[in-house]
Protein backbone atom coordinates (compact mmCIF):
# COMPACT_ATOMS: atom_id res chain seq x y z
CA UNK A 1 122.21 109.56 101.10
CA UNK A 2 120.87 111.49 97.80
CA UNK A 3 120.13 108.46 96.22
CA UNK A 4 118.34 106.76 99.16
CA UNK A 5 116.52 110.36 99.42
CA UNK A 6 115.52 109.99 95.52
CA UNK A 7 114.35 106.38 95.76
CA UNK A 8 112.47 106.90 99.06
CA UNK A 9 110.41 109.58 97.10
CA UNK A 10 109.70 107.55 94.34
CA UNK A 11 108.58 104.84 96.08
CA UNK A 12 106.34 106.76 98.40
CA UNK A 13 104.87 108.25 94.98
CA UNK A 14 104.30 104.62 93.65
CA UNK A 15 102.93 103.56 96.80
CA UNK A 16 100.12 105.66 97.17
CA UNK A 17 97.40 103.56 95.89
CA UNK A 18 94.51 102.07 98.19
CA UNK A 19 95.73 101.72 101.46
CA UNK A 20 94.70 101.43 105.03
CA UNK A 21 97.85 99.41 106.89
CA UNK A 22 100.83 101.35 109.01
CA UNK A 23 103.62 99.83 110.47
CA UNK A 24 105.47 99.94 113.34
CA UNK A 25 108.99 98.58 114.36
CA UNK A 26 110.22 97.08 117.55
CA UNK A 27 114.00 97.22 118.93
CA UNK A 28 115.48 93.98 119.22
CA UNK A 29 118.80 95.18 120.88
CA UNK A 30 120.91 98.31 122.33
CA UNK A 31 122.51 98.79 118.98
CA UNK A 32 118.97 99.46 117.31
CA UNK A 33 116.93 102.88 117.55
CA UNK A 34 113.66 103.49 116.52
CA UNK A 35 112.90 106.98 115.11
CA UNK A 36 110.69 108.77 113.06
CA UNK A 37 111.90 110.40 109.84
CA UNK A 38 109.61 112.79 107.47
CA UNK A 39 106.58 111.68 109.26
CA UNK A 40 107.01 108.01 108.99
CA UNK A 41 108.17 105.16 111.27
CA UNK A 42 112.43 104.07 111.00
CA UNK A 43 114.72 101.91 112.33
CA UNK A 44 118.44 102.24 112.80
CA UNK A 45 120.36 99.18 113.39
CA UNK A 46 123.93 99.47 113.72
CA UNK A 47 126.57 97.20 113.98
CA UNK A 48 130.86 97.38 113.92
CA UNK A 49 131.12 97.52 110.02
CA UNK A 50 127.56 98.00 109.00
CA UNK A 51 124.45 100.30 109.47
CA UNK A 52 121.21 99.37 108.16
CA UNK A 53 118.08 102.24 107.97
CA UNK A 54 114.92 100.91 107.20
CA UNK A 55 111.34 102.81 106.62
CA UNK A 56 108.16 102.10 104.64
CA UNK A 57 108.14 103.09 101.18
CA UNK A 58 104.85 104.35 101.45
CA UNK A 59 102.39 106.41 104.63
CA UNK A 60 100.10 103.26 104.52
CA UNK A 61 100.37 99.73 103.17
CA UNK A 62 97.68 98.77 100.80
CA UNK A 63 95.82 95.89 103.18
CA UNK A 64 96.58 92.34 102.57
CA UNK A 65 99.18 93.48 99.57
CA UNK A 66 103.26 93.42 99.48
CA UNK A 67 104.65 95.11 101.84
CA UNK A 68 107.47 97.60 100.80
CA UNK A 69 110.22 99.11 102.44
CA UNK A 70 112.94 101.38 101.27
CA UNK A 71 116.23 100.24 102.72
CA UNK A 72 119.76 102.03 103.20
CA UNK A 73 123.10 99.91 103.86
CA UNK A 74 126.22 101.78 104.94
CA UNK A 75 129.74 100.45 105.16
CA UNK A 76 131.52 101.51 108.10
CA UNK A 77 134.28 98.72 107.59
CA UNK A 78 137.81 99.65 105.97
CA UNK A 79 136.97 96.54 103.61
CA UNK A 80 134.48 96.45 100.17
CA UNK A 81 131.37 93.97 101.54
CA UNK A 82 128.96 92.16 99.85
CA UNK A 83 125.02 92.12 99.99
CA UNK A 84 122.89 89.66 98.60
CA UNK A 85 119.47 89.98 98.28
CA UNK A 86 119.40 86.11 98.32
CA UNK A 87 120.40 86.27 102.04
CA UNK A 88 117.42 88.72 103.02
CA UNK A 89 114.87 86.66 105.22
CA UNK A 90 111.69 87.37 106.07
CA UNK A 91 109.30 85.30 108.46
CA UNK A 92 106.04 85.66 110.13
CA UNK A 93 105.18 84.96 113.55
CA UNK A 94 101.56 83.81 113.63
CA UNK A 95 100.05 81.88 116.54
CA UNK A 96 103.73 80.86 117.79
CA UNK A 97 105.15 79.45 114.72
CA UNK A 98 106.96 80.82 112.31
CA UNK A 99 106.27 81.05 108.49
CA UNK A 100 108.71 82.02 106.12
CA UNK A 101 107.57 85.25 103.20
CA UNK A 102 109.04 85.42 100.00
CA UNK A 103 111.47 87.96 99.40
CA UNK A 104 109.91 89.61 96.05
CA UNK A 105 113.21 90.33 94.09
CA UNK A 106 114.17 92.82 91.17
CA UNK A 107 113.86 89.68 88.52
CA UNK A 108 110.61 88.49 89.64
CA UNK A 109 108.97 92.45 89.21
CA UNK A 110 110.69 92.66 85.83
CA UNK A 111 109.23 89.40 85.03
CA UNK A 112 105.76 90.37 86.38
CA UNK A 113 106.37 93.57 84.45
CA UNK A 114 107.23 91.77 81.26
CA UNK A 115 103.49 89.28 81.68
CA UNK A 116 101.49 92.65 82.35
CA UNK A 117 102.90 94.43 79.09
CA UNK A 118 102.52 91.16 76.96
CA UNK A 119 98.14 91.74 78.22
CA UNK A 120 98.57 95.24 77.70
CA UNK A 121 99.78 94.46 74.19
CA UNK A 122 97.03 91.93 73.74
CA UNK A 123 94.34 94.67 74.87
CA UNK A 124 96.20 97.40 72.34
CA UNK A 125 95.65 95.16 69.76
CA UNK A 126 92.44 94.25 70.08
CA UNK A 127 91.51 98.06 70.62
CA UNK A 128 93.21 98.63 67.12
CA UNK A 129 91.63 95.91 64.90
CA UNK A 130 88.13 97.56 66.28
CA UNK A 131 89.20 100.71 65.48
CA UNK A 132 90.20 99.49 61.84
CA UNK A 133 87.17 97.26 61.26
CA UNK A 134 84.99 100.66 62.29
CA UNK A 135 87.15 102.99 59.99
CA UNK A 136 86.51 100.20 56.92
CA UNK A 137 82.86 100.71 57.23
CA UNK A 138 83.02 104.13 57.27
CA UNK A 139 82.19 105.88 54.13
CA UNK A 140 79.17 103.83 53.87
CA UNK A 141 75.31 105.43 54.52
CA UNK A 142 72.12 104.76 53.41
CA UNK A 143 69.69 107.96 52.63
CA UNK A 144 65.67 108.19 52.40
CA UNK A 145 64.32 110.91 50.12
CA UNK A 146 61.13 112.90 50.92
CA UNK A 147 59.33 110.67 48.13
CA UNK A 148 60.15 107.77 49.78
CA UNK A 149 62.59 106.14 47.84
CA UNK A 150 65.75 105.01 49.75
CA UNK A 151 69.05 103.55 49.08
CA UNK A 152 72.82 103.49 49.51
CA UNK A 153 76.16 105.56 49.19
CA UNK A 154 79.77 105.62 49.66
CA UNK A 155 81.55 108.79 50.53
CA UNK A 156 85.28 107.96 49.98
CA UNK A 157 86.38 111.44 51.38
CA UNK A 158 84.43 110.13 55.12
CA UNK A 159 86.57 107.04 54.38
CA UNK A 160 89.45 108.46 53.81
CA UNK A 161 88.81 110.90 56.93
CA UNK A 162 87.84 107.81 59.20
CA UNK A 163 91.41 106.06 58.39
CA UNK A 164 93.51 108.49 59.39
CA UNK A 165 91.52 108.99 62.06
CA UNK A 166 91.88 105.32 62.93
CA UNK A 167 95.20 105.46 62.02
CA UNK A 168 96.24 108.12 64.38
CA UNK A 169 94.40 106.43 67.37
CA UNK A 170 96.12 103.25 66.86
CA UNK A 171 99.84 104.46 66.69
CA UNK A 172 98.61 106.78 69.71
CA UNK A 173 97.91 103.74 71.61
CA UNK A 174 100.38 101.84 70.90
CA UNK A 175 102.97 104.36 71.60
CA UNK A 176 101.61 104.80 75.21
CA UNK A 177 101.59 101.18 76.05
CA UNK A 178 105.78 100.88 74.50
CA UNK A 179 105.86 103.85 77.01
CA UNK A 180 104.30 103.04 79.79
CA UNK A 181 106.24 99.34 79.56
CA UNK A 182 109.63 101.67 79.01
CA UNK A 183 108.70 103.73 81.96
CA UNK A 184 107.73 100.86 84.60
CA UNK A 185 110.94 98.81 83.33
CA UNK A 186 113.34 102.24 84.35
CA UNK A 187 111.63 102.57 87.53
CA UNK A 188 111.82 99.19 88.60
CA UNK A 189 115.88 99.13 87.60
CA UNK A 190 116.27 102.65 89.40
CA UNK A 191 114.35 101.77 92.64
CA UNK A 192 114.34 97.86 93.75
CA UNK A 193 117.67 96.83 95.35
CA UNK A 194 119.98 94.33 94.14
CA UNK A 195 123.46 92.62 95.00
CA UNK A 196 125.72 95.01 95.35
CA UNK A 197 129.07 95.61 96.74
CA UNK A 198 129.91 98.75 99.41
CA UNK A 199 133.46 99.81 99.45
CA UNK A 200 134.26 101.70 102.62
CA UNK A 201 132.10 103.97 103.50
CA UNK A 202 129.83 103.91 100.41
CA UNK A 203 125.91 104.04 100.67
CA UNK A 204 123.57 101.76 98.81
CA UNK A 205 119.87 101.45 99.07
CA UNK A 206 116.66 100.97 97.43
CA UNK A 207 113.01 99.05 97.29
CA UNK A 208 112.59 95.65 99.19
CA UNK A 209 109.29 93.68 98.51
CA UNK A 210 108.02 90.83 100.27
CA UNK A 211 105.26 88.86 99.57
CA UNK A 212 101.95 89.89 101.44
CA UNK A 213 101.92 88.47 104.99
CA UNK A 214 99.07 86.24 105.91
CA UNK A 215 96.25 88.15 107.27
CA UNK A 216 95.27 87.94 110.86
CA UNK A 217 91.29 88.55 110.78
CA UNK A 218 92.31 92.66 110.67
CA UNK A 219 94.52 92.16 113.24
CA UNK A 220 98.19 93.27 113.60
CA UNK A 221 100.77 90.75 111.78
CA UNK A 222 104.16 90.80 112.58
CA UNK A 223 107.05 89.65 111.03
CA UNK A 224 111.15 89.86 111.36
CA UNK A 225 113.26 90.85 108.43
CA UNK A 226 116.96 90.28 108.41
CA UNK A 227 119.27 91.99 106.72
CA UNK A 228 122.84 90.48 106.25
CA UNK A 229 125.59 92.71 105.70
CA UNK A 230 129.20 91.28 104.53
CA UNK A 231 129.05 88.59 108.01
CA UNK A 232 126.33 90.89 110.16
CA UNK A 233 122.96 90.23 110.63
CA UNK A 234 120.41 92.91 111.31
CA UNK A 235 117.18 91.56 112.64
CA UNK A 236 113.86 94.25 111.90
CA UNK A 237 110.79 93.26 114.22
CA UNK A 238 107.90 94.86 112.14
CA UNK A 239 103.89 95.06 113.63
CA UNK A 240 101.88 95.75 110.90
CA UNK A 241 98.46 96.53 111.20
CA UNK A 242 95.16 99.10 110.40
CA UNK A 243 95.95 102.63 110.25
CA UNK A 244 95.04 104.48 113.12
CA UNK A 245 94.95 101.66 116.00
């Protein structure tokens, strides 16, 4: 449970951007509790070889973005078991129908991750030629005497200065953008679930994203998630809807 502990944390960190959703979950059957752990809404579902805990990642949902949910899968079976995020589902319930919502997995973020650092790079370099086109002129003034008479000079010493000045800026920035990338690419690896397989009695857990449900004119949206476990299937009603009604 450390690990779900350490990735619950970080993804309540990463979470708290603009935000003005809650959620709220609904038993679906006598094996399922629903419970409140460090402040926030929790399920429990538990089945003869598998238990799956499910919470928000974050206090409030940013409205009309992905919804994220930190999710912990026990073994309670003698045997190793598989999970597959392929075999997550997620559907909405709008109106009486149901619409199916895209489970957001580890490849697609890194992928999304990977397009965002490719702009980033884009904007880095841009920043840098400016900064070298400014340092280039540098150097260069022009100067009015008290009689009148003006004209033009060249200090190479300001050039010089401007640079490495220039110079400095540039690797600066483009350190913090290899950075940032490096940082967002760790987190993403250490916090989003994947496949994995449990052997008896192990823990596993991590980050689920789904796409953003389809809003209901600031109304609640609900949605099921299930979760399948080796052969089990646990089924997560989830209301969604503004904070504080």
């Amino acid at each position: 449970m450390r690990k779900l502990s350490i990735v619950a944390l970080c993804a309540t960190l990463a979470g708290c951007v603009s935000a003005g959703e809650t959620v709220s979950f609904k038993t679906s059957n006598p094996q399922q509790q629903a419970l409140m752990r460090d402040g926030q809404p929790a399920l429990v579902s538990r089945q003869k070889n598998s238990l799956v805990l499910v919470r928000p990642a974050a206090r409030q949902l940013q409205a009309n973005g992905r919804p994220v949910f930190v999710v912990g899968i026990n073994n309670l079976g003698r045997q190793p078991v598989d999970f597959r995020v392929a075999q997550v589902e997620a559907v909405q319930h709008v109106g009486g129908q149901d619409f199916g919502m895209q489970v957001v997995t580890y490849e697609m973020l890194v992928q999304e991750e990977k397009n965002r650092q490719v702009a980033a790079a884009i904007f880095t370099g841009l920043a840098a030629a400016g900064n070298a086109y400014s340092a280039s002129q540098a150097g260069h003034g022009h100067y009015r005497t008290p009689s009148g008479r003006t004209g033009t000079f060249y200090s190479p010493t300001a050039a010089a200065i401007a640079r490495e000045n220039a110079a400095a800026q540039n690797e600066a920035m483009i350190e913090a953008t290899i950075e940032t990338g490096q940082r967002n690419m760790a987190a993403l690896e250490q916090a989003v679930i994947k496949d994995n397989t449990l052997m008896s009695g192990e823990w596993y857990g991590g980050q689920l994203h789904l796409a953003p449900p389809t809003d209901q004119g600031g109304g609640a949206k609900t949605y099921t998630i299930v979760i399948t476990v080796g052969s089990e299937r646990h089924v997560i009603d989830v209301s969604q809807g503004p904070a504080g009604v």
